[in-house]
Structure formats: structure tokens, C-alpha cells
Protein backbone atom coordinates (compact mmCIF):
# COMPACT_ATOMS: atom_id res chain seq x y z
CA UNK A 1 0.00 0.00 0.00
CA UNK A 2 1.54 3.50 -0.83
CA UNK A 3 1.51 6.13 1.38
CA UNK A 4 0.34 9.71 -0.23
CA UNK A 5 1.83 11.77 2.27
CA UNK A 6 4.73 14.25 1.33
CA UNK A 7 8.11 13.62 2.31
CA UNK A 8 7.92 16.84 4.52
CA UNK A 9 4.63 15.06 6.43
CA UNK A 10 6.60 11.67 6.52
CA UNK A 11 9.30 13.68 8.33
CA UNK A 12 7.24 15.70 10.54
CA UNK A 13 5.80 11.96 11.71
CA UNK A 14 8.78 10.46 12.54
CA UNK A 15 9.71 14.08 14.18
CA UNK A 16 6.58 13.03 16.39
CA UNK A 17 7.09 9.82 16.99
CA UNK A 18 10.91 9.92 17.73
CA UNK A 19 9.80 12.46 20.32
CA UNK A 20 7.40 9.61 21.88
CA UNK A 21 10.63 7.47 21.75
CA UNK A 22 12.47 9.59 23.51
CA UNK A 23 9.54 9.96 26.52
CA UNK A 24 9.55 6.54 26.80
CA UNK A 25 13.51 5.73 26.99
CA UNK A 26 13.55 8.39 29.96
CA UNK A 27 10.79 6.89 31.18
CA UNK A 28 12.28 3.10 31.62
CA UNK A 29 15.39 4.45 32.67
CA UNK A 30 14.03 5.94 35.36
CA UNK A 31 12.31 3.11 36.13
CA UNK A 32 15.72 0.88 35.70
CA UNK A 33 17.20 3.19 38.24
CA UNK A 34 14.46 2.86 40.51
CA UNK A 35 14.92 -1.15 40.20
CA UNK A 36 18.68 -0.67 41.24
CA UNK A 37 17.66 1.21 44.28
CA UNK A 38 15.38 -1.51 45.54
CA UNK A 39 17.97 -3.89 45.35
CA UNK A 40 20.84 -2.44 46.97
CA UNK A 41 23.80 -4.43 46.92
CA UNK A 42 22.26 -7.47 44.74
CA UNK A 43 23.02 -8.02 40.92
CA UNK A 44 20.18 -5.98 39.32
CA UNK A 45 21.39 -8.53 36.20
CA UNK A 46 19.01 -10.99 35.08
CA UNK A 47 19.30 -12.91 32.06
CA UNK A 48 16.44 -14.82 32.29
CA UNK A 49 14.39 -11.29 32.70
CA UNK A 50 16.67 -9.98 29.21
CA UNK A 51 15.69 -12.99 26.96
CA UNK A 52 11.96 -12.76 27.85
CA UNK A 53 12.01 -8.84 27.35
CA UNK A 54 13.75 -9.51 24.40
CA UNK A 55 11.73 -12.56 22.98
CA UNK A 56 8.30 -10.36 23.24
CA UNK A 57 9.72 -7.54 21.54
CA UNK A 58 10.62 -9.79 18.23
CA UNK A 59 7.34 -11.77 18.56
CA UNK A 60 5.64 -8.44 18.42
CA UNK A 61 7.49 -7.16 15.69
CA UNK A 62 6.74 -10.10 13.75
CA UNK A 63 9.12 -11.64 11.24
CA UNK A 64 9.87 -8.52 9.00
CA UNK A 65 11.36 -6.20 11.38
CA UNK A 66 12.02 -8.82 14.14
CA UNK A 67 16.15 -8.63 13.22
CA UNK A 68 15.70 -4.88 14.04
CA UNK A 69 14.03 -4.79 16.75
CA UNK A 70 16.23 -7.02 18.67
CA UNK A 71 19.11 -5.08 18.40
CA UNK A 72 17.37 -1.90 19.31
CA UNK A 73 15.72 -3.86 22.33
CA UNK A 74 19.54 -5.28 23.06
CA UNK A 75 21.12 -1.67 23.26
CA UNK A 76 18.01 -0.71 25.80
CA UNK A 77 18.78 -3.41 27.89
CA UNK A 78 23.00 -2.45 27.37
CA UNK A 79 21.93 1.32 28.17
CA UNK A 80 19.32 0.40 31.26
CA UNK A 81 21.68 -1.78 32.79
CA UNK A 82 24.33 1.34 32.77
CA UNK A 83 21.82 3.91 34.18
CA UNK A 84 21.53 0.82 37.18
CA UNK A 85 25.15 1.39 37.72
């Protein structure tokens, strides 16, 4: 299916929704740095928590973008795990 809109409105979406992106990121950070403070002095790492974040990402991206969204999902997890630091 083509999309009619311009090339300026295509822009101004992903302006939008890059914004949204953003919002969220600060948003689980904080959270991730909440999770560190609850559990002082224990290993905030959990691989078994990482694969299962990671597998419902790619299951909800479905096949065409699942390769994608993996390795955006991986650098979250990368960048969470520093804020918990």
C-alpha cells in the first residue's frame, strides 16, 4: 500500500514519533534506576528477565522487522543496565 503523504509530512511523523521514543527511553530508565535502588547491593542482572524482554519484543514485531528490533531492544537493555550502575 503506498503512502500519499509528502516527504515533509513523513518527516514531521517520525519528528513526532521519535519524540514519543524519547519519553519513553527516559521513562524506563528511570524506572531501571528505581529497580537498582530496591535492590541495593544485589546483581540488578538478570538474564532470564533480558531474553523474555527480548523474545516479546521480536514476537511483536513479527518476522519482518524482528532482526531490528532485537538489536534496538539489546542496546536498551546495554543502556538500562548502565543507568543501574
Amino acid at each position: 500500500m503506498m503512502d500519499n503523504r509528502t516527504l515533509a509530512e513523513l518527516r514531521a511523523e517520525i519528528d513526532i514519533t521519535d519524540s514519543e521514543i524519547t519519553a519513553l527511553l527516559l521513562r524506563r530508565f528511570g524506572l531501571a534506576v528505581n529497580i537498582s535502588a530496591n535492590r541495593l547491593k544485589k546483581n540488578v542482572c538478570d538474564p532470564e528477565r533480558e531474553a523474555e524482554v527480548l523474545r516479546r519484543a521480536v514476537e511483536a514485531a513479527g518476522p519482518e522487522f524482528a532482526d531490528n528490533v532485537a538489536a534496538v531492544y539489546a542496546e536498551i537493555i546495554k543502556q538500562s543496565k548502565k543507568v543501574q550502575l
